[in-house]
Protein backbone atom coordinates (compact mmCIF):
# COMPACT_ATOMS: atom_id res chain seq x y z
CA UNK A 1 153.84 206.51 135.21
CA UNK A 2 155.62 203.24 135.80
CA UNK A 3 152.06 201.79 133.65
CA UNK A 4 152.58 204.38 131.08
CA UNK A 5 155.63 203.11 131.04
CA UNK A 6 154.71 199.49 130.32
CA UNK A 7 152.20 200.57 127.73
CA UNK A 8 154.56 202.90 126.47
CA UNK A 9 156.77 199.81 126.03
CA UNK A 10 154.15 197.17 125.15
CA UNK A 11 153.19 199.47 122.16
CA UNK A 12 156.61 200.33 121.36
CA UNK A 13 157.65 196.10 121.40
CA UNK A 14 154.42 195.55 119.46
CA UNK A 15 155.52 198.35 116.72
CA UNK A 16 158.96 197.05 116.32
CA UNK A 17 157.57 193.32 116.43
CA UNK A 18 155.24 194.43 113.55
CA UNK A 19 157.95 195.83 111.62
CA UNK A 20 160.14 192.96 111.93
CA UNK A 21 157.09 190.84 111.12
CA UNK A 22 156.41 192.81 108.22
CA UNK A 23 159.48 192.91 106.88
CA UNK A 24 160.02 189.38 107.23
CA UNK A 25 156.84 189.07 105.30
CA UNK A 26 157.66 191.60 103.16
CA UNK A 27 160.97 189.77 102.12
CA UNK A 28 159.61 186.62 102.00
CA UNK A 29 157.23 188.20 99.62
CA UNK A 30 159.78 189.44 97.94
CA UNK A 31 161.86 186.11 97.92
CA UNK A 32 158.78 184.02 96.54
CA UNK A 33 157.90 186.96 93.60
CA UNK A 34 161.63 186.04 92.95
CA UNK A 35 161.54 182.40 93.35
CA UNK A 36 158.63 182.21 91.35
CA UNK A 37 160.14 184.63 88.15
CA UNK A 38 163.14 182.79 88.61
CA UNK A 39 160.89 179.31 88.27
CA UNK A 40 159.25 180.39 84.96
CA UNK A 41 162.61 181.48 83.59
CA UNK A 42 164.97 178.96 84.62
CA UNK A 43 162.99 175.68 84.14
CA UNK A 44 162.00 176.43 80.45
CA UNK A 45 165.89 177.11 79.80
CA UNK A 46 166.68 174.04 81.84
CA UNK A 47 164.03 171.57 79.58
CA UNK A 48 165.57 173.15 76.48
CA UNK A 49 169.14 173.07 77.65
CA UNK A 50 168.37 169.01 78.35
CA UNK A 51 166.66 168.74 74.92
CA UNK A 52 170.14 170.48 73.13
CA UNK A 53 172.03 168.31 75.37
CA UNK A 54 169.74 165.02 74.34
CA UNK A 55 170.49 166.30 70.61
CA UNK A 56 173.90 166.78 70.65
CA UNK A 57 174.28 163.17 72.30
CA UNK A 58 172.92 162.46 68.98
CA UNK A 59 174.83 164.33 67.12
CA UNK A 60 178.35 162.89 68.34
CA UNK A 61 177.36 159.82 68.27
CA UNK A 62 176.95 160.19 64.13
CA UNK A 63 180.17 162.10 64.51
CA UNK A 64 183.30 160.08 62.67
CA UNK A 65 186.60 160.60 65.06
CA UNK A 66 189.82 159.05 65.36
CA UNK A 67 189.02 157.08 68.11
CA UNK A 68 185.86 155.30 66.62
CA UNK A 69 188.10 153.31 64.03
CA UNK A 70 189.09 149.92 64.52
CA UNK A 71 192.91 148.79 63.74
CA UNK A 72 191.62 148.28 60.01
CA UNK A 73 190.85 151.64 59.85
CA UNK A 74 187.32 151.04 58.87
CA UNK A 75 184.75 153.79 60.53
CA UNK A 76 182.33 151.67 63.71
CA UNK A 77 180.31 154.59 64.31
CA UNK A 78 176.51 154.63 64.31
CA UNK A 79 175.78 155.50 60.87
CA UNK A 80 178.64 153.28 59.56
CA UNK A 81 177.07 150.44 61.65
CA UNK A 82 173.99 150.66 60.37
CA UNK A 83 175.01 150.73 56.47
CA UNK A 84 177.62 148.28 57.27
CA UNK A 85 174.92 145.97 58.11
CA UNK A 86 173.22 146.55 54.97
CA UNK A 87 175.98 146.38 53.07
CA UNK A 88 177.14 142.51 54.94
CA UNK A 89 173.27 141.78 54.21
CA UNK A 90 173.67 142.59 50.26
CA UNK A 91 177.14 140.85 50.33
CA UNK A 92 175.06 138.11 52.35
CA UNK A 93 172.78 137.69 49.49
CA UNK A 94 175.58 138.01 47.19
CA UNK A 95 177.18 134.88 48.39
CA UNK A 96 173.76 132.74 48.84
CA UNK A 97 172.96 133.44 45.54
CA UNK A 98 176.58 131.96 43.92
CA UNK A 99 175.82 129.25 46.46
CA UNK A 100 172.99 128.22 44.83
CA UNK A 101 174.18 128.46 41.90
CA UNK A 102 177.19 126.53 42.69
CA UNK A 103 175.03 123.79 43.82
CA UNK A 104 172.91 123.78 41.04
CA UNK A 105 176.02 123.45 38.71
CA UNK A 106 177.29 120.31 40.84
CA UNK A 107 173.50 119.03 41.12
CA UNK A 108 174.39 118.47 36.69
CA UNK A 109 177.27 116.77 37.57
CA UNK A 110 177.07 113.05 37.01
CA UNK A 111 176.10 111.21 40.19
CA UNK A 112 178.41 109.01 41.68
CA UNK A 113 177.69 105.95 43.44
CA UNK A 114 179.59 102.85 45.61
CA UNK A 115 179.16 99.59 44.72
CA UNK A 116 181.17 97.21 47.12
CA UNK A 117 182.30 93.66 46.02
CA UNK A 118 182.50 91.40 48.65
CA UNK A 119 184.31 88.78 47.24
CA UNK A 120 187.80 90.67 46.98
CA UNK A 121 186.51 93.68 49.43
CA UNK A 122 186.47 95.89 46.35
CA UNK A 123 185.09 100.02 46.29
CA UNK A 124 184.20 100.44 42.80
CA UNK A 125 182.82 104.34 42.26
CA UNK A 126 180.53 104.36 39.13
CA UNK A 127 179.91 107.52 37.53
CA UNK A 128 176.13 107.37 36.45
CA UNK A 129 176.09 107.59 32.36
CA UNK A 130 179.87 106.75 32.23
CA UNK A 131 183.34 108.13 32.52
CA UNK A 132 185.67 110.30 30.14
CA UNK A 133 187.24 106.75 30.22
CA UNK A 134 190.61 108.84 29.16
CA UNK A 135 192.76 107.94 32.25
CA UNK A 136 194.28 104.32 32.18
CA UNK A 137 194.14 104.06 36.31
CA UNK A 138 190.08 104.93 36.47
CA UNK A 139 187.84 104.23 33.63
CA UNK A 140 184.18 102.21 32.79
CA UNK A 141 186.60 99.18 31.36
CA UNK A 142 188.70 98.95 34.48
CA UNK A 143 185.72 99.02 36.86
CA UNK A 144 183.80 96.30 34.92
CA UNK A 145 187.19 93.92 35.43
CA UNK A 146 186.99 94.96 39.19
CA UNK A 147 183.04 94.06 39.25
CA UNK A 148 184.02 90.22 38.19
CA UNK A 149 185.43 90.17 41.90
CA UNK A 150 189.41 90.81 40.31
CA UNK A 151 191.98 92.17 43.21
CA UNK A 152 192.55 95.57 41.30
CA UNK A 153 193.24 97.05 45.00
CA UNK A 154 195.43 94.04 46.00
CA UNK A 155 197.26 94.27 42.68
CA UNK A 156 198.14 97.98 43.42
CA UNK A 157 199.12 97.58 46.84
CA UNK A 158 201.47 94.57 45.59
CA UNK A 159 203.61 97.44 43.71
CA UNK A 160 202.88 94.97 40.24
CA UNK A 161 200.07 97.56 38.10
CA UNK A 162 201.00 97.83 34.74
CA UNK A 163 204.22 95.56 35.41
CA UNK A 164 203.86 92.10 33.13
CA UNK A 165 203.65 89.07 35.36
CA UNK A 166 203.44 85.69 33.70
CA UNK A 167 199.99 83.78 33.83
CA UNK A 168 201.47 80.41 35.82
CA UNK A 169 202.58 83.16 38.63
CA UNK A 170 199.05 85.22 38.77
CA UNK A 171 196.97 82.71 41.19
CA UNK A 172 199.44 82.76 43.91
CA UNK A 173 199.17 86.61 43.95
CA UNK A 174 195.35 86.39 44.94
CA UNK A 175 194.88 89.20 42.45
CA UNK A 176 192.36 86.56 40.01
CA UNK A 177 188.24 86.55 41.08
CA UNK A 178 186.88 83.34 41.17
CA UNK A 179 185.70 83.60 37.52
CA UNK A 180 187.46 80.64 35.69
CA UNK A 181 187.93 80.09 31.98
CA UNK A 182 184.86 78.15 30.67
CA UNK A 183 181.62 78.56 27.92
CA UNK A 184 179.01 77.94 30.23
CA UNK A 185 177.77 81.27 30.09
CA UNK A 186 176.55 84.00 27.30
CA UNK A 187 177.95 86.89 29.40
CA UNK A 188 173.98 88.83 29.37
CA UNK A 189 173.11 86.64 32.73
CA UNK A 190 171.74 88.77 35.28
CA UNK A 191 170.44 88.62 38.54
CA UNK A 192 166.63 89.71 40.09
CA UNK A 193 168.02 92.76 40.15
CA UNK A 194 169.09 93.33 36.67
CA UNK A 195 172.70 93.53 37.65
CA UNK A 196 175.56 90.97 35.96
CA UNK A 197 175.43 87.98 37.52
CA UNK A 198 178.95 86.87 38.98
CA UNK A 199 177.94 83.62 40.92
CA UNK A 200 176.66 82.56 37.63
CA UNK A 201 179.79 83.32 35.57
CA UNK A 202 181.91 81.98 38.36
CA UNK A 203 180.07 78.44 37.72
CA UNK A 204 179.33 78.41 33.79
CA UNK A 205 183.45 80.34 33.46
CA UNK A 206 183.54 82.88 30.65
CA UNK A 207 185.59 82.50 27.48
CA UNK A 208 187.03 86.22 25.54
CA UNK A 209 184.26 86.90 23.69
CA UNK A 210 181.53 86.04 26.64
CA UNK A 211 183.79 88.58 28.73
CA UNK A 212 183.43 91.18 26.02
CA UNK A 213 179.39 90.65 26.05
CA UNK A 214 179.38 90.96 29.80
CA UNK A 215 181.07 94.16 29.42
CA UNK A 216 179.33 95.81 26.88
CA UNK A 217 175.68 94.58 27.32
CA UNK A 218 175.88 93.82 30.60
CA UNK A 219 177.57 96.00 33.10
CA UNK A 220 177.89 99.23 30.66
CA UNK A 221 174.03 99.47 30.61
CA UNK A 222 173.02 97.56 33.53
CA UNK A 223 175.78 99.12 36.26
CA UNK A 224 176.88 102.30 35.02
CA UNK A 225 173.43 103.13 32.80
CA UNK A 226 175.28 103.50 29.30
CA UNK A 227 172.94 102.88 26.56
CA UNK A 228 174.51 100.15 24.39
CA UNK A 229 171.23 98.66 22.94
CA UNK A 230 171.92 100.34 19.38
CA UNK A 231 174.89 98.94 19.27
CA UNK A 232 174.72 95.30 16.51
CA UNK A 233 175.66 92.75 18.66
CA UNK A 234 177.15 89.97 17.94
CA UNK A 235 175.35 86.72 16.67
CA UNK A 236 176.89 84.14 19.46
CA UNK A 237 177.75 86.16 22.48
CA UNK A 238 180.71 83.55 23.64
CA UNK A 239 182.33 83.45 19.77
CA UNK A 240 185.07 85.90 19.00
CA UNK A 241 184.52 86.21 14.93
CA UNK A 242 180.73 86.88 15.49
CA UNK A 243 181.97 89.44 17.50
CA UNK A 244 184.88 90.70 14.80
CA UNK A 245 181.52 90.38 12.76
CA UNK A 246 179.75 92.86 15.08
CA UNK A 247 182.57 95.38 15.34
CA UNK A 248 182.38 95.86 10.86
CA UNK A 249 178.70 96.63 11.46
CA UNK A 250 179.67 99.58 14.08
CA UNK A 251 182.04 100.76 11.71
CA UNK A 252 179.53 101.00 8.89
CA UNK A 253 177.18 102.29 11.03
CA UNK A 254 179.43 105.33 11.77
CA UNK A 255 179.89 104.16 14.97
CA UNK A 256 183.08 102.88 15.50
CA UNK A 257 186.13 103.36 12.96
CA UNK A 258 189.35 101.34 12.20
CA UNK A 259 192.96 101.98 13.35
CA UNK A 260 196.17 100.90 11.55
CA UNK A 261 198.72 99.64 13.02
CA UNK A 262 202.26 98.15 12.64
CA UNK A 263 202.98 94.18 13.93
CA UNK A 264 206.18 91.99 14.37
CA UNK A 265 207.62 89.36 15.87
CA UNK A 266 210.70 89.30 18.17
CA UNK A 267 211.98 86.31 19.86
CA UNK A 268 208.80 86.06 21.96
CA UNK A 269 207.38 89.30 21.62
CA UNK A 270 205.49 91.45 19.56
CA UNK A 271 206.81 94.48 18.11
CA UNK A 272 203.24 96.21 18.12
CA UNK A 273 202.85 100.23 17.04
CA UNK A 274 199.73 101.65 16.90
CA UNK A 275 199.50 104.59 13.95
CA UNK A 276 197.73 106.97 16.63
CA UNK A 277 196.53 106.77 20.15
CA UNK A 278 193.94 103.99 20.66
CA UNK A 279 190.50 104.74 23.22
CA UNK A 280 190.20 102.93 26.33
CA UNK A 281 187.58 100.08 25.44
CA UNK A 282 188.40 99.50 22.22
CA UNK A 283 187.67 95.85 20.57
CA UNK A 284 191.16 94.29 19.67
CA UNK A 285 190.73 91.43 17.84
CA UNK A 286 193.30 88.78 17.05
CA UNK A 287 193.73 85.73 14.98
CA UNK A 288 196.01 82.90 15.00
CA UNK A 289 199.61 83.16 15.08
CA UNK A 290 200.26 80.49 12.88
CA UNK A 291 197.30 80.78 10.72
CA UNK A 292 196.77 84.73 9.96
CA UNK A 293 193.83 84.62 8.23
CA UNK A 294 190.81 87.33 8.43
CA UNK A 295 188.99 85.25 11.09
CA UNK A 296 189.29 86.21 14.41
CA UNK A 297 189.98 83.83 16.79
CA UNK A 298 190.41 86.05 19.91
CA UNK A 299 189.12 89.25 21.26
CA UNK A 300 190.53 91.80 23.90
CA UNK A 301 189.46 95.15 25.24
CA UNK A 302 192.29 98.03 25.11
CA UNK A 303 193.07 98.99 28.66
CA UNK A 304 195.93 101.40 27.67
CA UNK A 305 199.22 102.05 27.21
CA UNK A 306 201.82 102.63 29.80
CA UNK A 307 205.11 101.06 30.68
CA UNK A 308 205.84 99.96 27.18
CA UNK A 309 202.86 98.03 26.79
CA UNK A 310 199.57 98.22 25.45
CA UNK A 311 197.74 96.48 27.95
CA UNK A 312 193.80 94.82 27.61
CA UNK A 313 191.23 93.04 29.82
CA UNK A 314 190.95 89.85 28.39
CA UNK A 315 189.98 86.00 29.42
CA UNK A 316 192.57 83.47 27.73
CA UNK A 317 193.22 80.93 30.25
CA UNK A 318 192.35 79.17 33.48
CA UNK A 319 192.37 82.62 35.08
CA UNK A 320 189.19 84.33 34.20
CA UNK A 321 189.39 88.37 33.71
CA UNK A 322 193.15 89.48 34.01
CA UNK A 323 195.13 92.06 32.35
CA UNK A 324 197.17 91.22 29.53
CA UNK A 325 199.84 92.83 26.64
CA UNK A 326 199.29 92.97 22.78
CA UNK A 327 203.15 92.97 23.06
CA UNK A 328 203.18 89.48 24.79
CA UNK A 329 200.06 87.82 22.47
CA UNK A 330 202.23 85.86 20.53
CA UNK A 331 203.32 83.44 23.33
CA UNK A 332 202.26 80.46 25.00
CA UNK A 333 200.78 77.41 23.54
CA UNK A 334 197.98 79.40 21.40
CA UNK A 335 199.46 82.21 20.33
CA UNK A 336 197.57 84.68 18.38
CA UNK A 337 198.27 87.58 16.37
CA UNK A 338 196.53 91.23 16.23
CA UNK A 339 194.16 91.98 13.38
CA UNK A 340 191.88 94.64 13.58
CA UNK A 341 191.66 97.38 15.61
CA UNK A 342 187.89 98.84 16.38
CA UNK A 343 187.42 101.82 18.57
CA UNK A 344 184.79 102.44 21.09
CA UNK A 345 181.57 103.27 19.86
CA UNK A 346 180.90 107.03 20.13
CA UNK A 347 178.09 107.03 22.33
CA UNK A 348 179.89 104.60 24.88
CA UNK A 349 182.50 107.87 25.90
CA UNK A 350 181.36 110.78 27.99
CA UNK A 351 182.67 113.44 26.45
C-alpha cells in the first residue's frame, strides 16, 4: 500500500510537474508569439517614428523664430544662411568689379614720379605729360626753377614765398642754386641721360633768355615729357629779342595769343595791370626802361599773381634762377620795362 502510495505520489508529482512544465511552456509560448507580433509591429513604427523625427529636425531648422534673429533683426537661420551667402558672394562681385574699374580709371591718370635734387635736398613730383599748371604753389614752371638746384623748400620754410626780398639780401638766405649769371651756355645742354644738365649751367651761368630755352626745350620735354618740338624756337637760344622773335611766330601760328595790359611808373615801382588773368608760363618780355623801343631786351616767365604782385622766374643778376616782380622791373641799375605779353602755347597746358 505504502508503494502504491509512492507511485500513487510519483505519478501524481510527475502530473502536476508536467502541468507546471507545460504551462510554463505554454506561456512562454505565448510570451514569444507576443514578443514576436509585438517585434514586427513596434520596430517598423519605431524606424518611421525616427525617420518623422529626422524630418522634422529638418523642418525646424528651416523654421524662422524669434530667437534665430540677431540684434539687427536680420533672419540666421539655415535657409537665410545659405542665400545670405549668395547674396555677400553677388555683393562680393559687385564690389571687385567697381574695384577694377576704379583701378583702371586711376591706371589713366597721369603717372607721377620723384626726382630728388641733391644739391638743395629738393622732392620735385613730376606729373608725366604735364600739370594743369593753374595753381601758383605747384606747377611745370615752378618745378623746372626747383630742378636748377633753387631752395623752393628752404624758401617756404623761411615764411618769405611770394613776399619781395631784395636781390643783395637773397644769397645769405641759401634759397639761390649754384647756377650763376653768365652766357656760357645755350640752355639745350644735356647730360648721357638726356636730362638738363645743371653742372654744366652751373659752370657756363645762364643769362634770361638761356633760362627760358632750358625751360621750354629742355626740362618741359626732356623731364616732364611735354612735346615742345613744334614750337619755332628762337634763333640764338641765350638772346632775349630772338626769343620776342619766337613768341610772334607762336602767335601766328595759333599757338600762343597776346594780352594787353596797363604800365606805369611810381617812385620805384611799376603800376602793372594785366586786362585779364595771365597763364602760368607765359613769355613776358621787357625792354629798356629808358629806351622803350619794340626790341626786347629781357625775358621772364609768369609765375603768378598773389600778394600784390605778379611774380616770374627769371635770371637778371649774379643770382641765377630766382623769383622776381613785374611790379619791381623798373629798378636797379638796368631797369627794364614790360612789352609784350605771350601766353603759353596751347599744347604746353594739360587741360
Amino acid at each position: 500500500m505504502d508503494r502504491f502510495s509512492d507511485i500513487v505520489r510519483l505519478v501524481l508529482r510527475w502530473i502536476f510537474e508536467f502541468a507546471e512544465n507545460r504551462k510554463k511552456i505554454i506561456v512562454g509560448s505565448v510570451s514569444l508569439l507576443l514578443a514576436f507580433v509585438l517585434s514586427l509591429t513596434f520596430i517598423p513604427y519605431n524606424n518611421v517614428r525616427k525617420a518623422d523625427n529626422a524630418q522634422q529636425k529638418n523642418s525646424e531648422s528651416n523654421f524662422v523664430g524669434a530667437a534665430d534673429k540677431d540684434d539687427s533683426g536680420e533672419v540666421l537661420n539655415l535657409a537665410t544662411k545659405t542665400t545670405t551667402k549668395k547674396t555677400t558672394t553677388k555683393k562680393t562681385t559687385t564690389k571687385k568689379t567697381t574695384t577694377k574699374k576704379t583701378t583702371t580709371k586711376k591706371t589713366t591718370k597721369p603717372k607721377t614720379k620723384t626726382i630728388k635734387i641733391s644739391s638743395s635736398k629738393n622732392t620735385i613730383k613730376v606729373v608725366v605729360g604735364g600739370k594743369k599748371n593753374k595753381s601758383i604753389e605747384d606747377n611745370d614752371f615752378l618745378d623746372a626753377l626747383t630742378y636748377t638746384g633753387y631752395n623752393l623748400k628752404k624758401h617756404r620754410k623761411d615764411g618769405m614765398m611770394w613776399k619781395y626780398v631784395l636781390c643783395a639780401d637773397k644769397p645769405r638766405r641759401k634759397w639761390l642754386s649754384k647756377i650763376t649769371y653768365g652766357g656760357g651756355c645755350s640752355g639745350y645742354e644735356k647730360t648721357s641721360s638726356g636730362k638738363p644738365n645743371i653742372a654744366r649751367f652751373q659752370k657756363g651761368g645762364l643769362v634770361c633768355a638761356s633760362y627760358a630755352t632750358y625751360v621750354y626745350f629742355n626740362y618741359l620735354p626732356n623731364v616732364v615729357g611735354i612735346k615742345t618740338s613744334y614750337l619755332p624756337k628762337p634763333a640764338k637760344s641765350y638772346d632775349a629779342n630772338s626769343w620776342y622773335i619766337a613768341g610772334q611766330k607762336w602767335v601766328k601760328k595759333g599757338y600762343s595769343r597776346y594780352i594787353k595790359f596797363t604800365a606805369k611808373s611810381k617812385g620805384t615801382r611799376t603800376v602793372f595791370k594785366p586786362k585779364e588773368s595771365i597763364p602760368i608760363g607765359s613769355l613776358m618780355l621787357l625792354t629798356d626802361f629808358k629806351k622803350r623801343n619794340n626790341h626786347c631786351t629781357h625775358i621772364c616767365l609768369y609765375a603768378g599773381y598773389k600778394n600784390g604782385y605778379h611774380w616770374v622766374t627769371h635770371v637778371g643778376n649774379s643770382n641765377g634762377p630766382e623769383f622776381c616782380a613785374m611790379e619791381r622791373m623798373s629798378c636797379g641799375p638796368d631797369p627794364q620795362w614790360p612789352l609784350k605779353i605771350i601766353t603759353t602755347p596751347k599744347g604746353i597746358v594739360k587741360k
